[in-house]
Protein backbone atom coordinates (compact mmCIF):
# COMPACT_ATOMS: atom_id res chain seq x y z
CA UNK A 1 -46.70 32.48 -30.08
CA UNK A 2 -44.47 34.72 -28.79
CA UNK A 3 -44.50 33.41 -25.13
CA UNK A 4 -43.70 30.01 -27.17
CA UNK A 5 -40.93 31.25 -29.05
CA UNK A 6 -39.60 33.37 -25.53
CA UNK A 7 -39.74 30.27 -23.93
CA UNK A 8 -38.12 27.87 -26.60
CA UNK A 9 -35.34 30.51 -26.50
CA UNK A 10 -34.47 30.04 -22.68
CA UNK A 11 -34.90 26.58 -23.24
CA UNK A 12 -31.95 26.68 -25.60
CA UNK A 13 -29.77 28.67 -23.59
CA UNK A 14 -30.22 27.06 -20.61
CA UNK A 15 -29.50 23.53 -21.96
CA UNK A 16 -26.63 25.16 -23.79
CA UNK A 17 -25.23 26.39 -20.40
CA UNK A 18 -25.93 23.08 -18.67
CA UNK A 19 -23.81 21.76 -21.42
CA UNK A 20 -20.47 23.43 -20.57
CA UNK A 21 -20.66 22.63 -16.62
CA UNK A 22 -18.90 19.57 -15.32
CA UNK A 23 -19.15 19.75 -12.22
CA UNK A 24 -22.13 17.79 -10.51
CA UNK A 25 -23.06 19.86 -7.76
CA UNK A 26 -22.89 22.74 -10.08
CA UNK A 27 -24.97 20.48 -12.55
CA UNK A 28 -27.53 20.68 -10.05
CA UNK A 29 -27.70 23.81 -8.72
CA UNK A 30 -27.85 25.45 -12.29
CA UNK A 31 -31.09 22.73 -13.18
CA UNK A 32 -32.87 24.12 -9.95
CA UNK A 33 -32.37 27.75 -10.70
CA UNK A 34 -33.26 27.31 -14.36
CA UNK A 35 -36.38 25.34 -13.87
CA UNK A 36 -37.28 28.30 -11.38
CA UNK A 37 -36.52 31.25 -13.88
CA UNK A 38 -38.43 29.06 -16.86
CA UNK A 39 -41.72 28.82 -14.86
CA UNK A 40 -41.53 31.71 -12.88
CA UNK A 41 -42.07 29.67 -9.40
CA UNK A 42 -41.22 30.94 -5.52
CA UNK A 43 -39.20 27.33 -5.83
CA UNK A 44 -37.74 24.31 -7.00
CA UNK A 45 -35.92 21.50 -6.14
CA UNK A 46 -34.68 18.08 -7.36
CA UNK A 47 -34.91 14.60 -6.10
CA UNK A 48 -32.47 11.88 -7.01
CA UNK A 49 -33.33 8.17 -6.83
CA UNK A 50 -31.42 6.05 -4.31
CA UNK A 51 -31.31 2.76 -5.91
CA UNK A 52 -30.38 1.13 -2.56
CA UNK A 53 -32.45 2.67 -0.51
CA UNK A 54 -35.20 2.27 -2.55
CA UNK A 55 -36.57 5.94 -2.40
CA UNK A 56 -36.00 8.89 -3.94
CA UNK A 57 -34.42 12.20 -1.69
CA UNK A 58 -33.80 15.56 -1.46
CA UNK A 59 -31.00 16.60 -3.44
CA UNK A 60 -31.16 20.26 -4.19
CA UNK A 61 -33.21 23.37 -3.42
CA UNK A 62 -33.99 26.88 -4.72
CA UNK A 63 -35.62 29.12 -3.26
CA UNK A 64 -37.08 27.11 -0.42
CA UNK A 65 -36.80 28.08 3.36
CA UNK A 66 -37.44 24.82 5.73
CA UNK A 67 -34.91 22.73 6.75
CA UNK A 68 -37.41 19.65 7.31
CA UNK A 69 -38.45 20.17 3.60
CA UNK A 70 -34.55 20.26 2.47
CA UNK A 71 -34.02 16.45 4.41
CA UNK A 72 -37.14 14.74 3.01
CA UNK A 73 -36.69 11.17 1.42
CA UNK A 74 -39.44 9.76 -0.22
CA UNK A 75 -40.91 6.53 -1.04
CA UNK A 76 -41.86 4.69 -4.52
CA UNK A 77 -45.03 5.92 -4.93
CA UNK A 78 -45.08 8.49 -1.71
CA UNK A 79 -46.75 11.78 -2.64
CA UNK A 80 -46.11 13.44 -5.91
CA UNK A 81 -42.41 13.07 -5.99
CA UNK A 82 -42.73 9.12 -5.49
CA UNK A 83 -45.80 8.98 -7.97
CA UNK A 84 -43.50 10.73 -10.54
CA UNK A 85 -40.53 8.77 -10.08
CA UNK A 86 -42.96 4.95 -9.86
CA UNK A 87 -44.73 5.92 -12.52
CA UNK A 88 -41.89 7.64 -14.85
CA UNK A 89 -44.79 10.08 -16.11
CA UNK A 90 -45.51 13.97 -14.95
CA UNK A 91 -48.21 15.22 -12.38
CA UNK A 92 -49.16 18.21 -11.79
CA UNK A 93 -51.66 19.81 -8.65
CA UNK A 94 -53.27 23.18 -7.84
CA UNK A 95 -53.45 22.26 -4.55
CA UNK A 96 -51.70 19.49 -3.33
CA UNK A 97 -53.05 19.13 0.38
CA UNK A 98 -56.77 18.95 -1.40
CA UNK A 99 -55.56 16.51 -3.92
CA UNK A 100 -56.65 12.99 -3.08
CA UNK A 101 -54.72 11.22 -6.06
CA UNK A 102 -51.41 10.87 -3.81
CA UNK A 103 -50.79 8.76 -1.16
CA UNK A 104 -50.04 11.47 1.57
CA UNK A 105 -47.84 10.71 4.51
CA UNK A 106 -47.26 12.38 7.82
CA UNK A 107 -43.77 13.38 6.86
CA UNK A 108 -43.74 14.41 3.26
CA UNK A 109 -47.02 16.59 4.33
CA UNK A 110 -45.09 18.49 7.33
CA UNK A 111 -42.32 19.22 4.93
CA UNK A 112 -44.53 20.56 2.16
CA UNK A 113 -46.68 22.07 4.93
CA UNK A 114 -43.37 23.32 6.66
CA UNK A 115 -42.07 25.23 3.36
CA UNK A 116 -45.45 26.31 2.69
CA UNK A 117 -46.19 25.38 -0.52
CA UNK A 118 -49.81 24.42 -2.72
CA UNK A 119 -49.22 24.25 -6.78
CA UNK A 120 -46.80 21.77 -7.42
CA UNK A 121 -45.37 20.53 -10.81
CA UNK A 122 -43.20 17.27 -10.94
CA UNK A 123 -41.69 15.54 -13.94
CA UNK A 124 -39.31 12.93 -14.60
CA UNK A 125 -35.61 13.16 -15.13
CA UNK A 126 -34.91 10.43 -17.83
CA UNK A 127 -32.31 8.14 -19.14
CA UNK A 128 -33.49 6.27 -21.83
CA UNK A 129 -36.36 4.40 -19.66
CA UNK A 130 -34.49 4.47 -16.33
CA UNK A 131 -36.01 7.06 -14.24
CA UNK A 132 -33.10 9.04 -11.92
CA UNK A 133 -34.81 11.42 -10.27
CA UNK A 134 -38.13 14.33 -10.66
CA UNK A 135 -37.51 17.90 -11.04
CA UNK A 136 -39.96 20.25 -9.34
CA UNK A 137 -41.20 23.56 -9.87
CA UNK A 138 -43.74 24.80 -7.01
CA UNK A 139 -45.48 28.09 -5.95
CA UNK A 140 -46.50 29.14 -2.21
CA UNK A 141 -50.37 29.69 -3.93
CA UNK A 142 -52.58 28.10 -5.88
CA UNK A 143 -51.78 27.76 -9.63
CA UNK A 144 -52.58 26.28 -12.57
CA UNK A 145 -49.85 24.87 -14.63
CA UNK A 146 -50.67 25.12 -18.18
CA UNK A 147 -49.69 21.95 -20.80
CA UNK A 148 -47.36 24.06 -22.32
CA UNK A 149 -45.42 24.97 -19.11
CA UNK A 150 -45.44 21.10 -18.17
CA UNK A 151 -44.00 20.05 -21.43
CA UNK A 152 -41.30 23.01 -21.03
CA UNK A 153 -40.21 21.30 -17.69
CA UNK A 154 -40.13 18.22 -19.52
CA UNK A 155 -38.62 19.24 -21.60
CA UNK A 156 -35.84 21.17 -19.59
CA UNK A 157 -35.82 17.94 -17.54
CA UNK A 158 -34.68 15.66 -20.78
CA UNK A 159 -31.60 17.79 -21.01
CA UNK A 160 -30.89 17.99 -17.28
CA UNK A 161 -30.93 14.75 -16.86
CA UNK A 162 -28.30 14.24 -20.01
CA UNK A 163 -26.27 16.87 -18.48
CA UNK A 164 -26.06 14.88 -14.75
CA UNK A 165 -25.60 11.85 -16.21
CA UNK A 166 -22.50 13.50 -18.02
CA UNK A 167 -21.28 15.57 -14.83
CA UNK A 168 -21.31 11.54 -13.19
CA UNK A 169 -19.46 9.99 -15.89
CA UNK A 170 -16.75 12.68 -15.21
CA UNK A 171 -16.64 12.38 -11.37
CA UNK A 172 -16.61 8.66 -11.94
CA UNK A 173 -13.56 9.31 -14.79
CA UNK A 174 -11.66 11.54 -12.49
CA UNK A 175 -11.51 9.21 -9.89
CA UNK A 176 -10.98 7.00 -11.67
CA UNK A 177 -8.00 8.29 -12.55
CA UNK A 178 -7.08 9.49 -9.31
CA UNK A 179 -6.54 5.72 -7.90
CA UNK A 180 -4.75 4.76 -11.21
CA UNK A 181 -2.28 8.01 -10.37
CA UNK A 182 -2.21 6.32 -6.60
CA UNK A 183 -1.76 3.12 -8.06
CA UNK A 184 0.85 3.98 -10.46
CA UNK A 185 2.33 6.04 -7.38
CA UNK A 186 2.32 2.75 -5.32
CA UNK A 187 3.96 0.61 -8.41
CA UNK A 188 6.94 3.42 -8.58
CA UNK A 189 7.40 3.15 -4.88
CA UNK A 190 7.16 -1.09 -5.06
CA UNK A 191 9.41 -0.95 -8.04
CA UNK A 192 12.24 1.38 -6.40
CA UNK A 193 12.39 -1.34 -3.48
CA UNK A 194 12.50 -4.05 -5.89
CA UNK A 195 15.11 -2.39 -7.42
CA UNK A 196 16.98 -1.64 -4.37
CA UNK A 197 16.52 -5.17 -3.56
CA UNK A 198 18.35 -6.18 -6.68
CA UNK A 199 21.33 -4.42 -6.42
CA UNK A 200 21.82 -5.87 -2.95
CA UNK A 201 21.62 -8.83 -4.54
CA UNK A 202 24.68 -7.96 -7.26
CA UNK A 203 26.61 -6.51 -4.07
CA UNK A 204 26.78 -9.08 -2.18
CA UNK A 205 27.20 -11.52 -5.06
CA UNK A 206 30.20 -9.14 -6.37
CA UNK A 207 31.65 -9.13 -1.97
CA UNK A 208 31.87 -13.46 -1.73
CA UNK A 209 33.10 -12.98 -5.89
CA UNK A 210 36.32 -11.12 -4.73
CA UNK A 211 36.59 -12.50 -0.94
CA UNK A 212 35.01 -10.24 0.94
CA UNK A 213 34.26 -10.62 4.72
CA UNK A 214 31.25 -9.95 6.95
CA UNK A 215 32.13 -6.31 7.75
CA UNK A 216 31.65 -5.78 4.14
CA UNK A 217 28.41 -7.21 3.91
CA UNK A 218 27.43 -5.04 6.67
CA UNK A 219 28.72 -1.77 4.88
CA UNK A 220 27.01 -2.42 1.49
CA UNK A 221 23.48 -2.98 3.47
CA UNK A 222 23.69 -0.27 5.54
CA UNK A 223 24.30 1.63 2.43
CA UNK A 224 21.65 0.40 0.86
CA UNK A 225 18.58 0.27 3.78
CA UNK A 226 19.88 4.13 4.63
CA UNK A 227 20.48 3.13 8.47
CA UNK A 228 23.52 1.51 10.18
CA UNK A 229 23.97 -2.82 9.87
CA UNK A 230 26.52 -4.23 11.93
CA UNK A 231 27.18 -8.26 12.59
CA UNK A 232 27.54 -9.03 16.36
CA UNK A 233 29.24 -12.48 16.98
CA UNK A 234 28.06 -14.68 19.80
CA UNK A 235 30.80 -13.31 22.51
CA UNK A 236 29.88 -9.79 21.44
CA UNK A 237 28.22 -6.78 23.50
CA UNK A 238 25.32 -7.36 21.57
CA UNK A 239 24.17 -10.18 22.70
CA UNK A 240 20.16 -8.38 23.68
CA UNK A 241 20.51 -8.39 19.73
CA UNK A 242 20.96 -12.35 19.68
CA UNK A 243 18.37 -12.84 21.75
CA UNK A 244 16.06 -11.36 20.07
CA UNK A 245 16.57 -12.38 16.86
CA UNK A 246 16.14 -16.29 17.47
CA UNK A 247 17.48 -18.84 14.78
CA UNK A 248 14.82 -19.33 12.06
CA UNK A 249 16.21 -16.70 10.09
CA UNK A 250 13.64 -14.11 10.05
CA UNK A 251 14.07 -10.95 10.58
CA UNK A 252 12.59 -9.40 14.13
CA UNK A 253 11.94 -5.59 15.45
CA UNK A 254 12.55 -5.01 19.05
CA UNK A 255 12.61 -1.55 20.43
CA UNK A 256 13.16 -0.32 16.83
CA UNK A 257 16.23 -2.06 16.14
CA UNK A 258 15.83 -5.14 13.31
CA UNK A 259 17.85 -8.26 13.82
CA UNK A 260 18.19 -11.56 11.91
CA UNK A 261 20.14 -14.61 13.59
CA UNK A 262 23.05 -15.90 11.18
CA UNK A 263 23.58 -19.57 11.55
CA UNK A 264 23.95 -22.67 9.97
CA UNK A 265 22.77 -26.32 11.01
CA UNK A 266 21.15 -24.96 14.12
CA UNK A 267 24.67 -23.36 15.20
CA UNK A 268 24.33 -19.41 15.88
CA UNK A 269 27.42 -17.73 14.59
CA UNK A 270 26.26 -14.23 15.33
CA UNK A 271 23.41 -11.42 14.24
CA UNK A 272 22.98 -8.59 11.52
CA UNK A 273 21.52 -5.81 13.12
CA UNK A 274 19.97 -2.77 11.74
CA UNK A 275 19.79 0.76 13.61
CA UNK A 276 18.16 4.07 12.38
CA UNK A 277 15.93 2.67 10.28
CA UNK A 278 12.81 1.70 12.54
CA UNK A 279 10.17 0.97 9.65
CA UNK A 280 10.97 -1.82 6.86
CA UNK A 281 8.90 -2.95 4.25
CA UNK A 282 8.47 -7.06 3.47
CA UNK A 283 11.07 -6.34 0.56
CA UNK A 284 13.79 -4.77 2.65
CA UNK A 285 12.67 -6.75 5.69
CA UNK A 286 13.75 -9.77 3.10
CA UNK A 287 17.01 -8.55 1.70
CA UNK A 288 17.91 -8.14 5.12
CA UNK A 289 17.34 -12.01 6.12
CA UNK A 290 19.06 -13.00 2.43
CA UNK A 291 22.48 -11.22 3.69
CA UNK A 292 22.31 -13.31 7.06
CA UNK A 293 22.22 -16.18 4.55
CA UNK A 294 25.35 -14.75 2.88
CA UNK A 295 26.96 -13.54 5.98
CA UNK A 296 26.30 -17.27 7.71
CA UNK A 297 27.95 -18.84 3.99
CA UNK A 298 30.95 -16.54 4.39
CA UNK A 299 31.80 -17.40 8.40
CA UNK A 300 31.12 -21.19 7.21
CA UNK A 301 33.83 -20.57 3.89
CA UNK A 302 36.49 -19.29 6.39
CA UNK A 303 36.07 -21.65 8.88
CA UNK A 304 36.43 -24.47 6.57
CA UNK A 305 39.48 -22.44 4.73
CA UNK A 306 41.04 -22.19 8.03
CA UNK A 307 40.89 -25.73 8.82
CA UNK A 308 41.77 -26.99 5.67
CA UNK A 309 45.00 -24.88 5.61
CA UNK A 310 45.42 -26.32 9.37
CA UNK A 311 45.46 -30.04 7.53
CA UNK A 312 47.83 -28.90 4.57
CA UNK A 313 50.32 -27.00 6.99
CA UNK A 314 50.65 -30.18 8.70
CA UNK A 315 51.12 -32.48 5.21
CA UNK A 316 53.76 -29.95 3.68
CA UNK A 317 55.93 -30.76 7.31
CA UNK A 318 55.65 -34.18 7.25
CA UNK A 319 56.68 -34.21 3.46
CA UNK A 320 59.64 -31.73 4.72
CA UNK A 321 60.72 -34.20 7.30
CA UNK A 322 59.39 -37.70 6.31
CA UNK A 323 60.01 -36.94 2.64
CA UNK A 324 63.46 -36.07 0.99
CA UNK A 325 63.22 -37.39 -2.45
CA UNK A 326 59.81 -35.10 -3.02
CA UNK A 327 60.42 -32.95 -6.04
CA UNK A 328 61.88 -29.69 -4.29
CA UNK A 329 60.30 -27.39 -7.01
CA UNK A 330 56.49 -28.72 -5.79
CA UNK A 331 57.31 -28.37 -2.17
CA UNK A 332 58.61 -24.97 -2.24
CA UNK A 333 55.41 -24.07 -4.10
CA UNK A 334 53.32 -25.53 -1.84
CA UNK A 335 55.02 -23.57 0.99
CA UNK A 336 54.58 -20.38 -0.85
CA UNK A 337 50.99 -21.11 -1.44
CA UNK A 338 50.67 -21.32 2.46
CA UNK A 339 53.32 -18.02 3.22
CA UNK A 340 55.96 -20.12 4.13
CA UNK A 341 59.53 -19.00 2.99
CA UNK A 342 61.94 -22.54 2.78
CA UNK A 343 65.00 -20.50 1.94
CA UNK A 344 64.93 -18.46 5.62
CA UNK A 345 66.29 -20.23 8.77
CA UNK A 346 63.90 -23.06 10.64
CA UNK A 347 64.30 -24.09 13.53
CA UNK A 348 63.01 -27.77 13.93
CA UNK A 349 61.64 -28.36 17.54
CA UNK A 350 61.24 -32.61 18.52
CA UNK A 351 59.74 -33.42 21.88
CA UNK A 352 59.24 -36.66 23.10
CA UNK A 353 56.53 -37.62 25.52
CA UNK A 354 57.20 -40.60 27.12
CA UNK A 355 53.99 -42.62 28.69
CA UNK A 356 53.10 -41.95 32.50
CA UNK A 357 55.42 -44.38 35.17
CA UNK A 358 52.97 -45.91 37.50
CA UNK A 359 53.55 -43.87 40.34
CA UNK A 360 53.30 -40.98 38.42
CA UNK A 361 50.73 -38.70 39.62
CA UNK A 362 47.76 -37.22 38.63
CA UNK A 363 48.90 -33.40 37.85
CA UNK A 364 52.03 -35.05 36.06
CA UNK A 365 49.80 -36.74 33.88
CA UNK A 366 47.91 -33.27 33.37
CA UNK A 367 51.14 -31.63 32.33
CA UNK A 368 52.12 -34.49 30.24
CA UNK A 369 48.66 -33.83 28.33
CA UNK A 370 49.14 -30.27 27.88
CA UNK A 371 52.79 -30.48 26.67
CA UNK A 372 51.34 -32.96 24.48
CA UNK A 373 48.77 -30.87 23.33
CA UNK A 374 50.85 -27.97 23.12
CA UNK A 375 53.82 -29.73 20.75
CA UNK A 376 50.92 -30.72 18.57
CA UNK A 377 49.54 -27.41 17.98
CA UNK A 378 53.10 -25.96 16.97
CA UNK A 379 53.05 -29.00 14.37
């Protein structure tokens, strides 16, 4: 009774201590060296089922000595470890190399032969009626187990295998939440170029708002990618960057310089390109290619502001000269609207160009062209 009540004791305490580890490996080890110290065996060692194997294997030792016995997997049914965990019930031999109930095989019997060992006691470790693995507790001599040492194990085993199962569910909670932290981590960094992204976007709305050109476009992105953007026009130094870039508006790395063509209806106006700044992500690579798009829209304004003044230069002198009886208050607001002054001095300059004699020749008629030409342009 007092063994009993000994032995109930350490029972207690050990599946009290099991209680407050977390750690798996530690889970383990602490089963192993408990199952030892409650039977009073040279060792024991645990096996864990491999569901995908379809064995069971070596998982942790105490007290054993052979390597080969250490690295032994075993199948359903394969000695007394596989004959535990098949049958989900505990066996027990004297003398296991003399014990003809398990199916020996050439490989668990070296190992057991290898660490030298005769009694062996196996139960199962149990979740609900899912068997996870068989605890062991062996000596290097014959023994007799006795019922009340078996249901001790089994007992011991019951809370072990609570206690692993718990250990798992917190190695499968913190890593859980280690790839929600890396997620979360990867979200921040997504969100901070989405961000960046956006107030690109208000930039360059806020630079074609208040007339800004394409050397300010260039400044507020290389502000905003952290390297240096500038626009290279067709007849520039740059032109490596043109070629590189192409025309379908994508953005290109070349010897770790980025470049995006700016053009419009197949014409190529010129290039952004980007220096210091050798890695882009698919958000940055894409605000880059959306300023091309604004830097093409702004070349495209002033060209057509340019020529539209050209046309309205030409209408406010004709009105000037054709045009007396115009209201004088409209065209000297026109004219200020184009930086003309009608109050200074003019000078009005009239050339006629008479058609080409017939034995004129054929460099007269060139410099009749380019007088022509010339008297036009100054109109």
């Amino acid at each position: 009774r007092r063994r009993r009540e000994a032995e109930l004791s350490a029972l207690f305490e050990t599946a009290h201590d099991l209680a407050g580890l977390r750690d798996l490996d530690a889970v383990l080890r602490a089963i192993v060296q408990r199952a030892r110290s409650l039977l009073g065996t040279e060792v024991a060692y645990l096996c864990l089922n491999d569901p995908a194997a379809g064995d069971t294997y070596m998982r942790v030792t105490d007290g054993s000595v052979s390597a080969r016995f250490q690295q032994l997997r075993l199948g359903m049914g394969e000695g007394l470890g596989g004959l535990v965990a098949q049958t989900a019930r505990p066996y027990v031999t004297d003398s296991y190399f003399d014990d003809p109930r398990f199916q020996h095989t050439r490989a668990i019997d070296s190992g057991v032969r290898d660490e030298g060992l005769v009694a062996i006691l196996g139960v199962p470790l149990m979740l609900g009626s899912q068997v996870i693995g068989v605890l062991f507790a062996a000596d290097r001599r014959a023994r007799v187990f006795e019922r009340e040492q078996i249901a001790l194990l089994g007992s011991f085993a019951a809370h072990a295998a609570v206690a692993i199962d718990t250990a798992n569910l917190l190695g499968e909670t913190r890593s859980a939440l280690a790839e929600l932290e890396k997620a979360n981590e990867i979200i921040k960094e997504h969100s901070a170029v989405i961000e960046r992204a956006s107030d690109v976007h208000d930039r360059l709305t806020e630079l074609v708002l208040r007339g800004g050109g394409v050397h300010d476009v260039a400044s507020a992105l290389s502000e905003v990618l952290d390297g240096t953007v500038e626009f290279a026009g067709p007849g520039s130094a740059s032109v490596t960057a043109l070629e590189l870039t192409g025309t379908d508006g994508r953005a290109k790395c070349h010897d770790e310089v980025w470049g995006v063509a700016v053009s419009a209806g197949g014409e190529l106006l010129g290039a952004l390109v980007l220096r210091g700044h050798p890695e882009l992500d698919p958000v940055d690579q894409r605000t880059l290619e959306r300023a091309a798009m604004v830097t093409s829209l702004l070349l495209l304004a002033r060209r057509s502001a340019g020529e539209a003044e050209q046309r309205v230069r030409g209408e406010l002198l004709d009105d000037l000269l054709d045009a007396p009886d115009r209201d004088p208050r409209l065209l000297r607001e026109r004219a200020v609207r184009l930086g003309a002054d009608l109050d200074a001095p003019h000078v009005v300059l009239a050339a006629r160009i008479d058609g080409p004699a017939p034995d004129t020749t054929e460099r007269e008629t060139a410099d009749r062209r380019r007088l022509w030409s010339a008297a036009s342009h100054l109109a």
